[in-house]
N, C-alpha and C. Protein backbone atom coordinates (compact mmCIF):
# COMPACT_ATOMS: atom_id res chain seq x y z
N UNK A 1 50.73 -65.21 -95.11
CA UNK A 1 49.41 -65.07 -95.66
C UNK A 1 49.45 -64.02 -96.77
N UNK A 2 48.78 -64.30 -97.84
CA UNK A 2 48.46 -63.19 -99.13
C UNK A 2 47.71 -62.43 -98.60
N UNK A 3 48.20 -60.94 -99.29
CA UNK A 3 46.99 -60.00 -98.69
C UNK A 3 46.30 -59.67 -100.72
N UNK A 4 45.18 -59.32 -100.39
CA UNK A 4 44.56 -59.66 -101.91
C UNK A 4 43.27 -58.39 -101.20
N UNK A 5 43.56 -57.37 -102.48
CA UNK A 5 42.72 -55.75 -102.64
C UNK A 5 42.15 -55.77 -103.89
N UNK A 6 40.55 -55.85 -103.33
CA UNK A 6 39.79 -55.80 -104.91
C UNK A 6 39.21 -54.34 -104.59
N UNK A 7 39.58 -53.73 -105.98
CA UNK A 7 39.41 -52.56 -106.36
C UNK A 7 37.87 -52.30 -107.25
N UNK A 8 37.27 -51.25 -107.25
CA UNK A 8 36.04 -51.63 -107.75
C UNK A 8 35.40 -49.74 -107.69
N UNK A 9 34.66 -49.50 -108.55
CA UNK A 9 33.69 -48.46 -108.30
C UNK A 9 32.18 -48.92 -108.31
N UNK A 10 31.65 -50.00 -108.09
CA UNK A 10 30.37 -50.02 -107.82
C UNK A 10 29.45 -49.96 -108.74
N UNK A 11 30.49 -50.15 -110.24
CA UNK A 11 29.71 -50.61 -111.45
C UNK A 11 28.65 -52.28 -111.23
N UNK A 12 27.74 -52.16 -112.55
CA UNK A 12 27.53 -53.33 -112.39
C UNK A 12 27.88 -54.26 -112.30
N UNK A 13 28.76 -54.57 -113.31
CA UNK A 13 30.38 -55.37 -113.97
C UNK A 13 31.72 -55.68 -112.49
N UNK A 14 31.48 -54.29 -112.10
CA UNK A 14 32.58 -54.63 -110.84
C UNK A 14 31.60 -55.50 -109.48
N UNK A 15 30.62 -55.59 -109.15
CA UNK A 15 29.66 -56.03 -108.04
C UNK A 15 29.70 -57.58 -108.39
N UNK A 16 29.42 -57.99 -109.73
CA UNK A 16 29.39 -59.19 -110.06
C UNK A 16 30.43 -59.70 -109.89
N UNK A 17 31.83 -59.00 -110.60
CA UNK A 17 33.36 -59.78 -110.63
C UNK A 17 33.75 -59.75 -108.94
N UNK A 18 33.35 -58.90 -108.05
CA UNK A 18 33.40 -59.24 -106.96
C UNK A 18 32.75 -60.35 -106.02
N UNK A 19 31.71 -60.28 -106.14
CA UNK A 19 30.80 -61.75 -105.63
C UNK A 19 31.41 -62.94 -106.07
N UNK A 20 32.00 -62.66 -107.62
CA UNK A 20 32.37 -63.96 -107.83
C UNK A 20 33.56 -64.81 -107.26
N UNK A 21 34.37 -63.63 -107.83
CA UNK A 21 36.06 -64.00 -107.53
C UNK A 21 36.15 -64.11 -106.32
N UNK A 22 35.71 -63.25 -105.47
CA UNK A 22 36.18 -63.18 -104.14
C UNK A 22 35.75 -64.26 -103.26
N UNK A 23 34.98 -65.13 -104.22
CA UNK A 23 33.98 -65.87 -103.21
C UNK A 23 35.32 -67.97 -103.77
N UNK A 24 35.93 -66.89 -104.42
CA UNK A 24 37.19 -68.64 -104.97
C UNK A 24 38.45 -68.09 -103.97
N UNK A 25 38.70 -67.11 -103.74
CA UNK A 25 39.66 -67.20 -103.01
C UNK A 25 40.10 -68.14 -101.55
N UNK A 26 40.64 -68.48 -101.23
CA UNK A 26 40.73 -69.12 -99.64
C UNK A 26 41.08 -68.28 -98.95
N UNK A 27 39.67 -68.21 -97.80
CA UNK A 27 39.76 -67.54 -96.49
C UNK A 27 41.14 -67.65 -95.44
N UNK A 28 41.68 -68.81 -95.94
CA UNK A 28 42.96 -69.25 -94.89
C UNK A 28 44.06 -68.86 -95.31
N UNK A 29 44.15 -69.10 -96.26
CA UNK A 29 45.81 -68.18 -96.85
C UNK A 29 45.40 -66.96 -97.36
N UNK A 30 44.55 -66.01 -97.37
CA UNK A 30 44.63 -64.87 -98.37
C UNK A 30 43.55 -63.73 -97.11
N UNK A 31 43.71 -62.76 -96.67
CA UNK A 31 43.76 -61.46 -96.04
C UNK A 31 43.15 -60.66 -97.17
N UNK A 32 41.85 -60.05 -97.21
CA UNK A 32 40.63 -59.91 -98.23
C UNK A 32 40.54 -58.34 -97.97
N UNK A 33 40.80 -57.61 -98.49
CA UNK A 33 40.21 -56.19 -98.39
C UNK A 33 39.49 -55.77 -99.96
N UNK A 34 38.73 -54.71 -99.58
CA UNK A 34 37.57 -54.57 -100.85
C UNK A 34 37.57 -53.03 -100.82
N UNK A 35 38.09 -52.28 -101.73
CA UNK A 35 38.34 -50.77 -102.02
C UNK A 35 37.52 -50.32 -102.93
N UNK A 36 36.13 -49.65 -102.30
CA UNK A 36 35.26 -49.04 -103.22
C UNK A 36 35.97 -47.98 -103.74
N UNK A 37 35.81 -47.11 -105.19
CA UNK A 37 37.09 -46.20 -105.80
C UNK A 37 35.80 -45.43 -105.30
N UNK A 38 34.70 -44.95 -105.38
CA UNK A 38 33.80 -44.26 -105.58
C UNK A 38 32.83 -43.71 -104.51
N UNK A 39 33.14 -44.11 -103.18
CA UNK A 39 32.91 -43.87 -101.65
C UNK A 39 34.48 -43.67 -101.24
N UNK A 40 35.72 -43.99 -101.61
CA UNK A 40 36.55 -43.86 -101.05
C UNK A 40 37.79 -43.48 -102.49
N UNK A 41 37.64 -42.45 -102.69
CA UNK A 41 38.17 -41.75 -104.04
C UNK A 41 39.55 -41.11 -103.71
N UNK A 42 39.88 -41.32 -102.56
CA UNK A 42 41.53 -40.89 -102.13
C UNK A 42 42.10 -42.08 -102.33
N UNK A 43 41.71 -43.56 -102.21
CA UNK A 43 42.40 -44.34 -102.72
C UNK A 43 42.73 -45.05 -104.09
N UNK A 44 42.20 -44.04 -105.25
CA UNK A 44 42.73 -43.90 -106.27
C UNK A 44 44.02 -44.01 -106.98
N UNK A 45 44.67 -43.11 -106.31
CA UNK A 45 46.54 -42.71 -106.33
C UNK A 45 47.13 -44.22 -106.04
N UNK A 46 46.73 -44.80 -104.67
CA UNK A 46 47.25 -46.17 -104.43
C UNK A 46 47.22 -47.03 -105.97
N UNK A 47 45.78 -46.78 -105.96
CA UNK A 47 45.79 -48.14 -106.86
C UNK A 47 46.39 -47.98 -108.00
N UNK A 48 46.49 -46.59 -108.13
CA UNK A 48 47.39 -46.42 -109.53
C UNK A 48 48.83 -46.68 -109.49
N UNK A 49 49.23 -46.44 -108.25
CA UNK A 49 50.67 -46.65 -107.93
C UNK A 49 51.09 -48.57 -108.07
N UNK A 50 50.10 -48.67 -107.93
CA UNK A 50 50.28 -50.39 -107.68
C UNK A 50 50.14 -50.83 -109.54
N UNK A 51 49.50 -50.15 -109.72
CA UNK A 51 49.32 -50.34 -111.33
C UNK A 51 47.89 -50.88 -112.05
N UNK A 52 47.05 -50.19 -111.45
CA UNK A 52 45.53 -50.81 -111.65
C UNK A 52 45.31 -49.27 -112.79
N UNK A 53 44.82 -49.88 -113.62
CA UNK A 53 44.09 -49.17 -115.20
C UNK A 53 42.64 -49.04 -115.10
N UNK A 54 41.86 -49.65 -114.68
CA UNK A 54 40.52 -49.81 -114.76
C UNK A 54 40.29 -50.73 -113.97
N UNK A 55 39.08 -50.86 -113.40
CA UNK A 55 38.24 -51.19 -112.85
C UNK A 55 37.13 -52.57 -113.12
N UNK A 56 36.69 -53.27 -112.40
CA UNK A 56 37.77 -54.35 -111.29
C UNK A 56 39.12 -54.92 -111.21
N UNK A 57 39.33 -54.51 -110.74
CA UNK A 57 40.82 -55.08 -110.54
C UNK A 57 41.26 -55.62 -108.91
N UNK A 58 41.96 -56.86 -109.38
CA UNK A 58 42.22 -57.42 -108.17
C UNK A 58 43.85 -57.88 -107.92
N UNK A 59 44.17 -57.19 -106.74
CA UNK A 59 45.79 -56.63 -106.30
C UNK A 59 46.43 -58.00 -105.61
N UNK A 60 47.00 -59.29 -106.07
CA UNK A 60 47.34 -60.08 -104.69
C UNK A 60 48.60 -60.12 -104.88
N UNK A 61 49.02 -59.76 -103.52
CA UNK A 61 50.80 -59.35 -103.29
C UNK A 61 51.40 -58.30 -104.71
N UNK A 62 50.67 -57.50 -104.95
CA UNK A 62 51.60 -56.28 -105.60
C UNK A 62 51.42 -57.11 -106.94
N UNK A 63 50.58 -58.44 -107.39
CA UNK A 63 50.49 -58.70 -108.46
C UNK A 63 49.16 -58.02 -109.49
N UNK A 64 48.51 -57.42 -110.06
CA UNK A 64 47.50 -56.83 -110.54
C UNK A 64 47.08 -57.58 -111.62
N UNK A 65 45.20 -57.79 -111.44
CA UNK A 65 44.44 -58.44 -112.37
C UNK A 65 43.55 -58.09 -112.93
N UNK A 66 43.23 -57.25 -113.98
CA UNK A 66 42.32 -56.76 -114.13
C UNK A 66 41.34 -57.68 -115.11
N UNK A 67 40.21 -57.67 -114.35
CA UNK A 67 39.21 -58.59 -114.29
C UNK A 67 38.55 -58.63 -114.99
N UNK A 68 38.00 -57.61 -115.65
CA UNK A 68 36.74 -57.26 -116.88
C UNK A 68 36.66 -55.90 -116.79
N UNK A 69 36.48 -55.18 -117.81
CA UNK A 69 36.61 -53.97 -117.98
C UNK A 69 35.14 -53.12 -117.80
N UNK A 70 35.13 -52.56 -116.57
CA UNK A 70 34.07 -51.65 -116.04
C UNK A 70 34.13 -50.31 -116.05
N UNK A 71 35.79 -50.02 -116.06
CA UNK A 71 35.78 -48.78 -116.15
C UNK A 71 37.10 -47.81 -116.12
N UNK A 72 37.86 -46.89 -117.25
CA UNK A 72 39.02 -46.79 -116.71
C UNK A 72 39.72 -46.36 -115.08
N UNK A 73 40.39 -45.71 -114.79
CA UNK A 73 40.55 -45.18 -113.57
C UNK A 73 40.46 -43.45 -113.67
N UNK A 74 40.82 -43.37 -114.94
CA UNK A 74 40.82 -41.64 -115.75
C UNK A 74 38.99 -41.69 -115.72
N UNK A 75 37.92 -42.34 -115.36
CA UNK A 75 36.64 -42.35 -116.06
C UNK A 75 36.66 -42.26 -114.60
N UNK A 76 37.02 -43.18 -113.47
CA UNK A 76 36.47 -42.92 -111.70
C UNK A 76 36.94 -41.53 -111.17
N UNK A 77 37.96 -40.89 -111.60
CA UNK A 77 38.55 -40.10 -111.00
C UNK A 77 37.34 -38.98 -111.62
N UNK A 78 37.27 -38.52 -112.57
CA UNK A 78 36.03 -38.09 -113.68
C UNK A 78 36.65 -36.90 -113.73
């Protein structure tokens, strides 16, 4: 099973690309986690390590997508 981490600070831009995308993925092959940067701001470092720039971004298997540009990660961290 894919595991697939959408990254997000709770922009407007990120709420929408989340509803959307997340809602095409398949429940059966793909393991869904959802990482607010901005209630949960220690997982920052991760996502940078994985290679996420900005915000939405969506992680499946260590592959990174960044979705529409809401926000850098230098702009969440502030």
């Amino acid at each position: 099973m894919s595991q697939a981490t959408f990254y997000h600070a709770g922009c407007t831009v990120c709420v929408d690309a989340e509803q959307m995308i997340l809602n095409y993925l398949d429940k059966a092959k793909t393991t869904t986690e959802i990482v607010h940067l901005g209630t949960d701001p220690n997982r920052i470092t991760e996502a940078e390590k994985l290679g996420v720039e900005s915000v939405p971004a969506l992680v499946i298997d260590g592959n990174v997508y960044h979705i529409n540009f809401g926000a850098s990660l230098k702009d969440v961290k502030g």
